[in-house]
C-alpha atoms as a PDB file:
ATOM      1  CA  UNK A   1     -34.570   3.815   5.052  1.00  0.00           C
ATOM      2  CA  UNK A   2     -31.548   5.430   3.728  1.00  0.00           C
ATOM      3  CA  UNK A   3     -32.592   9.050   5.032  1.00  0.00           C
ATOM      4  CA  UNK A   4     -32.366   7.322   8.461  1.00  0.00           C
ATOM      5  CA  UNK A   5     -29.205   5.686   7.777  1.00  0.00           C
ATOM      6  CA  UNK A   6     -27.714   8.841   6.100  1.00  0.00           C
ATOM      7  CA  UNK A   7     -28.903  10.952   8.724  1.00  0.00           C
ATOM      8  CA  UNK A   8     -27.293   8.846  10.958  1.00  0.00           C
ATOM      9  CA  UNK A   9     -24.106   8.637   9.582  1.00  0.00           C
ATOM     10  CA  UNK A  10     -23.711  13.069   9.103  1.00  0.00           C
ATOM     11  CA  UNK A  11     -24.637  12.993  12.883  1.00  0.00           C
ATOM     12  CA  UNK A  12     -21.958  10.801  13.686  1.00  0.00           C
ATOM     13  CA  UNK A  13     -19.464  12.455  11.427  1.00  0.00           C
ATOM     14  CA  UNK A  14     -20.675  15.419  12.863  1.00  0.00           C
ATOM     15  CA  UNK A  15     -20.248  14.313  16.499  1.00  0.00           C
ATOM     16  CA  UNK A  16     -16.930  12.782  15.685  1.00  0.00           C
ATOM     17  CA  UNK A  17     -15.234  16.016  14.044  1.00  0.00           C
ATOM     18  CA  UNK A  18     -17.068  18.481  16.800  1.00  0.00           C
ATOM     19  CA  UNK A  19     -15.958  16.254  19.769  1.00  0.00           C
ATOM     20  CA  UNK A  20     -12.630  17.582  22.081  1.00  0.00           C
ATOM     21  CA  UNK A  21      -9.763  16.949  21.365  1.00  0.00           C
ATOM     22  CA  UNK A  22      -7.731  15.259  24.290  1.00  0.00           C
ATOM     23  CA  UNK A  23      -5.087  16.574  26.271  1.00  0.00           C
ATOM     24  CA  UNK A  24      -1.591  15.730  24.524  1.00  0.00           C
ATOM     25  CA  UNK A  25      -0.033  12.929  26.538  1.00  0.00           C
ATOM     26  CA  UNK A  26       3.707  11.421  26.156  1.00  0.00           C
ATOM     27  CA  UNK A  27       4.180   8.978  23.591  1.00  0.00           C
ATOM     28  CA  UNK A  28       3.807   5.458  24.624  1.00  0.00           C
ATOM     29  CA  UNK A  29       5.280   2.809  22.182  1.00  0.00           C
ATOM     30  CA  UNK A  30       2.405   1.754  19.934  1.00  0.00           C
ATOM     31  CA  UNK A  31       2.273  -1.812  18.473  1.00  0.00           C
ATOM     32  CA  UNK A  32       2.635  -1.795  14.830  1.00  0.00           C
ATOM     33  CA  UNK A  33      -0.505  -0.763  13.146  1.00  0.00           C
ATOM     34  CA  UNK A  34      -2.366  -2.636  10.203  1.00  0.00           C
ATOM     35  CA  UNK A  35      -1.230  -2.334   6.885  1.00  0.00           C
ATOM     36  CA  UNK A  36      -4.819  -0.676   6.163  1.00  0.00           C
ATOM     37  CA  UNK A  37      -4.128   1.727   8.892  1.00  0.00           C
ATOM     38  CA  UNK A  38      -0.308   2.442   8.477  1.00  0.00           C
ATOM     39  CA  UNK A  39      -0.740   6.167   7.573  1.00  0.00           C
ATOM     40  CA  UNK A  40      -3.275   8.416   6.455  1.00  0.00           C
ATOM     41  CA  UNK A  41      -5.683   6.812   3.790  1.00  0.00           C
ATOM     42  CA  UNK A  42      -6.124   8.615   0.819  1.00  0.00           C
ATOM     43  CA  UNK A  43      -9.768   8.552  -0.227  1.00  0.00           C
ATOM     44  CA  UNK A  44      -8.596   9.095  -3.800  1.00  0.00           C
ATOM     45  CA  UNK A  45      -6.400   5.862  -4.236  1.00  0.00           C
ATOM     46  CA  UNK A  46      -8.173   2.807  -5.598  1.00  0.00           C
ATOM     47  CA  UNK A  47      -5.497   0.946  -3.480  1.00  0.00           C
ATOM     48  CA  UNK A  48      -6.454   2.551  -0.243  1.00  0.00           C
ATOM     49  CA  UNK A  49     -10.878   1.421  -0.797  1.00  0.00           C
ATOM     50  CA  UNK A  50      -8.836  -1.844  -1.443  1.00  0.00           C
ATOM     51  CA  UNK A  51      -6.947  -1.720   2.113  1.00  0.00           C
ATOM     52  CA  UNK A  52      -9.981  -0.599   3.767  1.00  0.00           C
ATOM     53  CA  UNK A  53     -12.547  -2.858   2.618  1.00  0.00           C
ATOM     54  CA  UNK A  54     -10.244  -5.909   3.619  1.00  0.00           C
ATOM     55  CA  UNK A  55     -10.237  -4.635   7.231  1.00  0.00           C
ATOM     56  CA  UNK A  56     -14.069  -5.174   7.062  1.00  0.00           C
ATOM     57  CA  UNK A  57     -13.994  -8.145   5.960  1.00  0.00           C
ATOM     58  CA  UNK A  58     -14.043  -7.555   1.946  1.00  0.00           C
ATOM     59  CA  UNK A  59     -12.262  -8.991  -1.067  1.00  0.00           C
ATOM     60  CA  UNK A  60     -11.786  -6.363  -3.370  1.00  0.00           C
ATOM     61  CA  UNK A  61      -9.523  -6.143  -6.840  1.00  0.00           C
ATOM     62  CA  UNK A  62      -8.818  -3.797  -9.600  1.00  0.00           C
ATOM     63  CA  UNK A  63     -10.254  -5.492 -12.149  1.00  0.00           C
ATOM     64  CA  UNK A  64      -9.171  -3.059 -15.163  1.00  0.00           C
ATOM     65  CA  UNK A  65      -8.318   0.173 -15.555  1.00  0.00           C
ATOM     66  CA  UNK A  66      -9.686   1.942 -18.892  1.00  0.00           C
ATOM     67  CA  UNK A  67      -8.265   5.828 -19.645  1.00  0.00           C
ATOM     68  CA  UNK A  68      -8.888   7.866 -16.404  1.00  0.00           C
ATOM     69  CA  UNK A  69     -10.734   5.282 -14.841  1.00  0.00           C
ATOM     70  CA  UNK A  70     -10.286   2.255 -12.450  1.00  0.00           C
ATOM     71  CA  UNK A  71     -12.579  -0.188 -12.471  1.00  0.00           C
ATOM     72  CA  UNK A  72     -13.033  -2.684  -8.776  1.00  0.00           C
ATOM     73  CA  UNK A  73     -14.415  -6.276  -8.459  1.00  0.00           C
ATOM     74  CA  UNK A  74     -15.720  -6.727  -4.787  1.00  0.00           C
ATOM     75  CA  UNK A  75     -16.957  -9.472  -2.550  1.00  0.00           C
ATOM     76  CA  UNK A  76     -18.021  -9.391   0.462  1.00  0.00           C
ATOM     77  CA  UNK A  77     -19.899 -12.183   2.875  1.00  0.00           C
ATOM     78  CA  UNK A  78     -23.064 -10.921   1.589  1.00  0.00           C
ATOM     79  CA  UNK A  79     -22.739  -8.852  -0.919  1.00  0.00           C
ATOM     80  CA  UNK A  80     -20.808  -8.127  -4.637  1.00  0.00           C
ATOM     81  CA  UNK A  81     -20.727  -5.058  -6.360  1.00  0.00           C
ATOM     82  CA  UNK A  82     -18.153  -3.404  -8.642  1.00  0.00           C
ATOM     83  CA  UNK A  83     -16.418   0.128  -7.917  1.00  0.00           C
ATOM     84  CA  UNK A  84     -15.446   2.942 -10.494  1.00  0.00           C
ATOM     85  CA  UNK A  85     -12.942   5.535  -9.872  1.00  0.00           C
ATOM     86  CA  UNK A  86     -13.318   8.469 -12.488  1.00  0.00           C
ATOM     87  CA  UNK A  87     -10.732  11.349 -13.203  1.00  0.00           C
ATOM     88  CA  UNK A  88      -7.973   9.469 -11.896  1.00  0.00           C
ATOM     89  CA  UNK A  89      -4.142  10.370 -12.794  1.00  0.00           C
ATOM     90  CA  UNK A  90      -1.946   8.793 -15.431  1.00  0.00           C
ATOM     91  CA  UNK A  91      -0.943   6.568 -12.231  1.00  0.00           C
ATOM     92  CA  UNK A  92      -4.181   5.689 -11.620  1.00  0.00           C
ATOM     93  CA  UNK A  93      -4.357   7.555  -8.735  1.00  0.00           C
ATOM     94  CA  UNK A  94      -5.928  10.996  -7.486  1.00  0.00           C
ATOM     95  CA  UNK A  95      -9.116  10.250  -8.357  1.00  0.00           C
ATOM     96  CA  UNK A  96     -12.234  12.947  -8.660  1.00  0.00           C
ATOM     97  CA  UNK A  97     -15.162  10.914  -8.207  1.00  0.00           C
ATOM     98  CA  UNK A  98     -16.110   6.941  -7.066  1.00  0.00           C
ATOM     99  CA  UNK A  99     -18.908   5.664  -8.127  1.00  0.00           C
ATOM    100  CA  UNK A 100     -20.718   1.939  -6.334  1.00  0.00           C
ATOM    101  CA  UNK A 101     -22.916  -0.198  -8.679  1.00  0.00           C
ATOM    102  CA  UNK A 102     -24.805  -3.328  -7.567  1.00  0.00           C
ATOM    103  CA  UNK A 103     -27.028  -5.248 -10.016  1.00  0.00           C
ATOM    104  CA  UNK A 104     -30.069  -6.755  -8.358  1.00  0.00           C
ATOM    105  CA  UNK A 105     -30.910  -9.969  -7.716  1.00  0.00           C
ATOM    106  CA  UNK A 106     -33.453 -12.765  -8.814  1.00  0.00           C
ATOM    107  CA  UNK A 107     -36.068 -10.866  -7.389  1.00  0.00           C
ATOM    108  CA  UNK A 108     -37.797  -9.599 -10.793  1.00  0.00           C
ATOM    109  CA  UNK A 109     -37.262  -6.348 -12.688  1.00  0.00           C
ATOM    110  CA  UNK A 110     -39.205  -2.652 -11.646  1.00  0.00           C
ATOM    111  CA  UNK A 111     -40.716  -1.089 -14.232  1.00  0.00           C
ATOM    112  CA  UNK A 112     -39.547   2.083 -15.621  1.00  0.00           C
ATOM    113  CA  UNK A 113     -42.237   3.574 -14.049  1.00  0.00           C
ATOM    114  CA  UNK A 114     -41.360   2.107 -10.366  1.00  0.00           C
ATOM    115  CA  UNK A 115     -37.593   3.238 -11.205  1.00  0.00           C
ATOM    116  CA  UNK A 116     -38.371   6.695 -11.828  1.00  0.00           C
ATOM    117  CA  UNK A 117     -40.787   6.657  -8.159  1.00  0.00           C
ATOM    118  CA  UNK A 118     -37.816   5.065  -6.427  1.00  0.00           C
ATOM    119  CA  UNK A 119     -35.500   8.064  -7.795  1.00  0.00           C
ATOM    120  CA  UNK A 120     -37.932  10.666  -6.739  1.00  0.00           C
ATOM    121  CA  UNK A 121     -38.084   9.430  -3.139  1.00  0.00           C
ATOM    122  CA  UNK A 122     -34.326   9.298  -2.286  1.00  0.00           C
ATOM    123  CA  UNK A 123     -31.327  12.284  -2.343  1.00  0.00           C
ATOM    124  CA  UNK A 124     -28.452   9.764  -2.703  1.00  0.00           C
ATOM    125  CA  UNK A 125     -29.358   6.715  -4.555  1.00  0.00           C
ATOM    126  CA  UNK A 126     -29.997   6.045  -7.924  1.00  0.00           C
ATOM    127  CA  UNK A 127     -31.404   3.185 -10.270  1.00  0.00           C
ATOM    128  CA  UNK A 128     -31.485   2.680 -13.496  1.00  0.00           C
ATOM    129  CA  UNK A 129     -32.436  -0.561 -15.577  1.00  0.00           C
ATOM    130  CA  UNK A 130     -29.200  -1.844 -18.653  1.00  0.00           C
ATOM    131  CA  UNK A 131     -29.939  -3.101 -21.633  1.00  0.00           C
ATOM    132  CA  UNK A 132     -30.779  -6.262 -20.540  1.00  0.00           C
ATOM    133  CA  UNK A 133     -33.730  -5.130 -18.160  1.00  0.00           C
ATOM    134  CA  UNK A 134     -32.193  -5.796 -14.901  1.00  0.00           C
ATOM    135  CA  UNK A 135     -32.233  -2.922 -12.197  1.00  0.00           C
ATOM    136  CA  UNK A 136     -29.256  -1.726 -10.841  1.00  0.00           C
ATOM    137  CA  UNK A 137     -28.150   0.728  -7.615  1.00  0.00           C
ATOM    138  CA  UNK A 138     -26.080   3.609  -8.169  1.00  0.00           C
ATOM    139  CA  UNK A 139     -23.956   5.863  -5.423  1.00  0.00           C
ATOM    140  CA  UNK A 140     -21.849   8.396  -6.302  1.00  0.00           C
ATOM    141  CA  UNK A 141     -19.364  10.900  -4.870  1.00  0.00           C
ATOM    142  CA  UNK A 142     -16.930  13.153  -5.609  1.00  0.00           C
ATOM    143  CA  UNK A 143     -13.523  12.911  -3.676  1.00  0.00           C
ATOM    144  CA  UNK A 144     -11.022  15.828  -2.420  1.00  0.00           C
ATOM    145  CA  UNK A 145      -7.613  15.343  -1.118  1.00  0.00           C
ATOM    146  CA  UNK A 146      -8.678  16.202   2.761  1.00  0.00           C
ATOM    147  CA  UNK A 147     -11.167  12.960   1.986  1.00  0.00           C
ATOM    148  CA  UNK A 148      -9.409   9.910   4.387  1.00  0.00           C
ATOM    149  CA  UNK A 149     -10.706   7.151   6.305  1.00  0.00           C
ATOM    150  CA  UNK A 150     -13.890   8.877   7.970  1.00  0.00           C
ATOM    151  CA  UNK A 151     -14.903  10.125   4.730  1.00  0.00           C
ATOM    152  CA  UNK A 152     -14.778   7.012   2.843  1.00  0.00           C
ATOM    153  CA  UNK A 153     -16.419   4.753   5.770  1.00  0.00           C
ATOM    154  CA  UNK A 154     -19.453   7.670   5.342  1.00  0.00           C
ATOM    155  CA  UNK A 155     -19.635   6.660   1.426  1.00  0.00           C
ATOM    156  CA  UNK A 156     -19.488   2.767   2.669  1.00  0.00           C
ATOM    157  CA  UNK A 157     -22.273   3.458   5.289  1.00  0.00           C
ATOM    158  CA  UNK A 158     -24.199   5.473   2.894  1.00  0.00           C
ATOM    159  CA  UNK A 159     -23.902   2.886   0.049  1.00  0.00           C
ATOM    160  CA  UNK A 160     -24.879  -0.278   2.549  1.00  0.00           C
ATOM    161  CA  UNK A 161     -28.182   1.767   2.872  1.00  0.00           C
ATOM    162  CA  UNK A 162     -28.715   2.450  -0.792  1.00  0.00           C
ATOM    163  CA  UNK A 163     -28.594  -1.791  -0.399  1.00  0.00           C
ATOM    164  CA  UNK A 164     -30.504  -1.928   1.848  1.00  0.00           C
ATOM    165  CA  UNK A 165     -33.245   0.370   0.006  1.00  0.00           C
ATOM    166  CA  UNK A 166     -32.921  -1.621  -3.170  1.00  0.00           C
ATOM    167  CA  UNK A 167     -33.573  -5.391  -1.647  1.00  0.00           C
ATOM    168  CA  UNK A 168     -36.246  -3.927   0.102  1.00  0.00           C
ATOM    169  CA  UNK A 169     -37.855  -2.342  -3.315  1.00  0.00           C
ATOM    170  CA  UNK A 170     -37.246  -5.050  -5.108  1.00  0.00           C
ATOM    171  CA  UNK A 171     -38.780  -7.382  -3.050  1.00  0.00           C
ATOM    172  CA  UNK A 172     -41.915  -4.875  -3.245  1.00  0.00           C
ATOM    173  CA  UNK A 173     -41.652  -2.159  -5.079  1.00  0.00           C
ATOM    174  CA  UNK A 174     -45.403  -1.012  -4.386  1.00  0.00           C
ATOM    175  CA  UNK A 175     -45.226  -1.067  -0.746  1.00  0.00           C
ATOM    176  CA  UNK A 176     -41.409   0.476  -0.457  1.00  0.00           C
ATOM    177  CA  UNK A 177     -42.917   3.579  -2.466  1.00  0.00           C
ATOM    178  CA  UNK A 178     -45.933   3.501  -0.679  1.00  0.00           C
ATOM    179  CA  UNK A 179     -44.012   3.893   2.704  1.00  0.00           C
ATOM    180  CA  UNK A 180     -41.513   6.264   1.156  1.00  0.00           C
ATOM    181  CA  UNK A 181     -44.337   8.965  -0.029  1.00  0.00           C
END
């Protein structure tokens, strides 16, 4: 379940910023790095979640941008969701906040009343039905200018397990919440 995952992915964030640092060696000539590497990346750039998600194998595409916000299309080998940058700059960069957004699939729709159990029983995902009826999955962050690549693999990470949560709840909502009580 996502706590699992989560808790997971804090530990190794943890480990990975707590871990020594190794003794400073000479410079050897390094190859030339990935364009999605070249640099720091800037967890507030639309352009940078692009960059990263095509090293993992993900298409992804600013499908519109609309006032402060940036709006993504993207596909990956088994999945599509969109992206939403929020309180971005006049350059569309510098971004406060990212938000994921995955509509489910055939599987049937929750009721309201399932909804509201799922949202009681996790801390970072969130669903919500449109206007049409069909569920959706929600993660959400806000994003600081220290955020770079660690940062925005732990949103990734974090998001695949709100995924993974949602399949599994839609495919039975009644058992998921009875194992998540």
């Amino acid at each position: 379940m996502l706590r699992k995952s989560l808790a997971l992915a804090v530990v190794a964030l943890a480990c990975m910023a707590a871990a020594p640092k190794p003794a400073a060696r000479p410079a050897k000539p390094a190859a030339a790095a990935p364009a999605a590497h070249a640099g720091p990346l800037d967890a507030r750039d639309p352009a940078a979640l692009v960059g990263l998600l095509a090293s993992l194998s993900a298409k992804a595409e600013i499908a519109r941008r609309d006032g402060d916000a940036v709006f993504l299309t993207v596909t990956s080998p088994t999945e599509v969701f969109s992206a939403q940058f929020a309180g971005c700059d006049a350059q569309g960069g510098a971004c406060q906040a990212l938000l994921f957004d995955r509509q489910g699939g055939g599987q049937g729709s929750p009721t309201l009343a399932q909804v509201n159990a799922f949202n009681q029983t996790s801390v970072m995902c969130r669903l919500y039905q449109d206007k049409g009826g069909r569920a959706h999955v929600l993660y959400s962050s806000l994003l600081f200018p220290k955020d770079g690549r660690a940062e925005m693999l732990m949103h990734l990470n974090a998001w695949r397990g709100c995924i993974g949560d949602f399949n599994a709840f839609l495919k039975d909502p009644t058992g998921f919440l009875a194992g998540a009580a």
